[in-house]
Every structure is written in C-alpha cells, then in structure tokens.
N, C-alpha and C. Protein backbone atom coordinates (compact mmCIF):
# COMPACT_ATOMS: atom_id res chain seq x y z
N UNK A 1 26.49 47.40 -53.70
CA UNK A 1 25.41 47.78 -52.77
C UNK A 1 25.53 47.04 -51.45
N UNK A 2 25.50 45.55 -51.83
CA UNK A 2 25.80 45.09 -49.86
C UNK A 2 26.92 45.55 -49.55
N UNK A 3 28.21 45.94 -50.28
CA UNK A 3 29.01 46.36 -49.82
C UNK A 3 29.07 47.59 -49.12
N UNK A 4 28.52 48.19 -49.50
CA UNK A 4 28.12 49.51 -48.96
C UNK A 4 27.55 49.34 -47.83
N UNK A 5 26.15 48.40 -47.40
CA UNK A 5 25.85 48.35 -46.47
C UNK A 5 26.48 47.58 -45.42
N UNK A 6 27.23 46.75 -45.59
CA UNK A 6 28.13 45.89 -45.06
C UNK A 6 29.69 46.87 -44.05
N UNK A 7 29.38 47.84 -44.94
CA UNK A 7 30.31 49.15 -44.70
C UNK A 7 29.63 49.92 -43.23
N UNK A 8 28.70 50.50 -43.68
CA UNK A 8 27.52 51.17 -43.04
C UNK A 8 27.41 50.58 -41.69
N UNK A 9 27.46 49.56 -41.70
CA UNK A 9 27.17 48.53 -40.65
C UNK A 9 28.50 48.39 -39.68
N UNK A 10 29.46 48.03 -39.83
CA UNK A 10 30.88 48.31 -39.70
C UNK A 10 31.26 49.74 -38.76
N UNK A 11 30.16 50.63 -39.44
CA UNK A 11 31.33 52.12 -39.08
C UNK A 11 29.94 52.25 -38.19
N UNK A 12 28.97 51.93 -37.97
CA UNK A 12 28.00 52.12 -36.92
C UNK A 12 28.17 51.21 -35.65
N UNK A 13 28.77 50.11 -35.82
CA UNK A 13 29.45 49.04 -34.56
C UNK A 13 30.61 50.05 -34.27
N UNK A 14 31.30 50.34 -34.61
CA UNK A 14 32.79 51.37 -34.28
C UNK A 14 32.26 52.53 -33.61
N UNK A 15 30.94 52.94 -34.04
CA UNK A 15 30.59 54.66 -33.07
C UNK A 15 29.62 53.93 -31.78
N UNK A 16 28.89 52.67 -31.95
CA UNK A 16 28.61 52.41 -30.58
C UNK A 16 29.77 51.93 -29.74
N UNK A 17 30.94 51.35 -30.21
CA UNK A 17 32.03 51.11 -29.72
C UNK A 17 32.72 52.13 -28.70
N UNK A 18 32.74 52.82 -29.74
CA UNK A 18 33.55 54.56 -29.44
C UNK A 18 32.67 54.81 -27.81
N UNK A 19 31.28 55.11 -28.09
CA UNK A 19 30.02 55.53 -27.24
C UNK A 19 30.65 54.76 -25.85
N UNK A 20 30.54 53.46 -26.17
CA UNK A 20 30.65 52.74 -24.98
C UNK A 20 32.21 53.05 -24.47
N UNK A 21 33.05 53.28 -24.83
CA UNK A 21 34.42 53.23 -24.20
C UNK A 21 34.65 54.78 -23.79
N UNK A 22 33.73 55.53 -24.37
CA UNK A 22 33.50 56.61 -24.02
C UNK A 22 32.81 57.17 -22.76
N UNK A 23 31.51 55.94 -22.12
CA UNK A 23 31.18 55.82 -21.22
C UNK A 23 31.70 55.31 -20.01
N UNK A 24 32.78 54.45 -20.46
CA UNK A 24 33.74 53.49 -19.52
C UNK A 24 34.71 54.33 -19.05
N UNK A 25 35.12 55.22 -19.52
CA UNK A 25 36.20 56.26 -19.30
C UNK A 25 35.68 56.84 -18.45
N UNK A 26 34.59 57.59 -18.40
CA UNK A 26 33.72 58.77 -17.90
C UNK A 26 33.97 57.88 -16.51
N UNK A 27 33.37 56.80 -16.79
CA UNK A 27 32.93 56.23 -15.17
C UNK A 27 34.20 56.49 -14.48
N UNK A 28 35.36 55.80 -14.90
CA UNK A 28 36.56 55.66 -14.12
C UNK A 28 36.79 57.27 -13.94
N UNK A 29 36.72 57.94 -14.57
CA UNK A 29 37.28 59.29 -14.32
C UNK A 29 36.44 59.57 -13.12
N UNK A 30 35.19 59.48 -13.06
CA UNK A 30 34.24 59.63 -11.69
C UNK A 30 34.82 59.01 -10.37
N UNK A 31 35.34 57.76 -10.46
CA UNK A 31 35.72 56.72 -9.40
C UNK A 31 36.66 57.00 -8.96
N UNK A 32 37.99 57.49 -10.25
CA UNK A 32 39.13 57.48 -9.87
C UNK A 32 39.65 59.10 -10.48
N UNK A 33 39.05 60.18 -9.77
CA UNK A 33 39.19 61.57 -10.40
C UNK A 33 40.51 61.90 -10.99
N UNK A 34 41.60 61.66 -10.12
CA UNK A 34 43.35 62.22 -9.98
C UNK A 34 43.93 61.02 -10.84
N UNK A 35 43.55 59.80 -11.60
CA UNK A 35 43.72 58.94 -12.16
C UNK A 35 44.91 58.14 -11.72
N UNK A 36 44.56 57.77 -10.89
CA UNK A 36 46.02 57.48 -9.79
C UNK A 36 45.94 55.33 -10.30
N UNK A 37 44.86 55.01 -11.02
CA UNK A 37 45.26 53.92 -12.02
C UNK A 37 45.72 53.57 -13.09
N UNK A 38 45.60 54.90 -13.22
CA UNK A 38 46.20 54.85 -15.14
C UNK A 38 46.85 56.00 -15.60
C-alpha cells in the first residue's frame, strides 16, 4: 500500500515535470519562433 502510494506520488511529480518543460518549450518557441537556438 505505501508502495503504491509512494508510486502515485512519483508518476504525479513526472506529469508536473512533463507540464512544466512543456511550458518552457512553448515559451522559447514564442521567443525564438525559427529555433535558431536549438
């Protein structure tokens, strides 16, 4: 059972993770449209 939630917990830090690098991208794609940094 904590394992499970210990799990739960884990894969919900990884989708705000995701969220946020997902947001970080967006931005640069805004800043830098033609991606002439990366």
């Amino acid at each position: 059972m904590a394992i499970e939630l210990q799990l739960a917990a884990a894969r919900d830090r990884d989708l705000e993770f995701l969220e946020r690098l997902d947001r970080l991208l967006a931005m640069v794609k805004s800043i830098d449209p033609f991606g002439k940094f990366f």
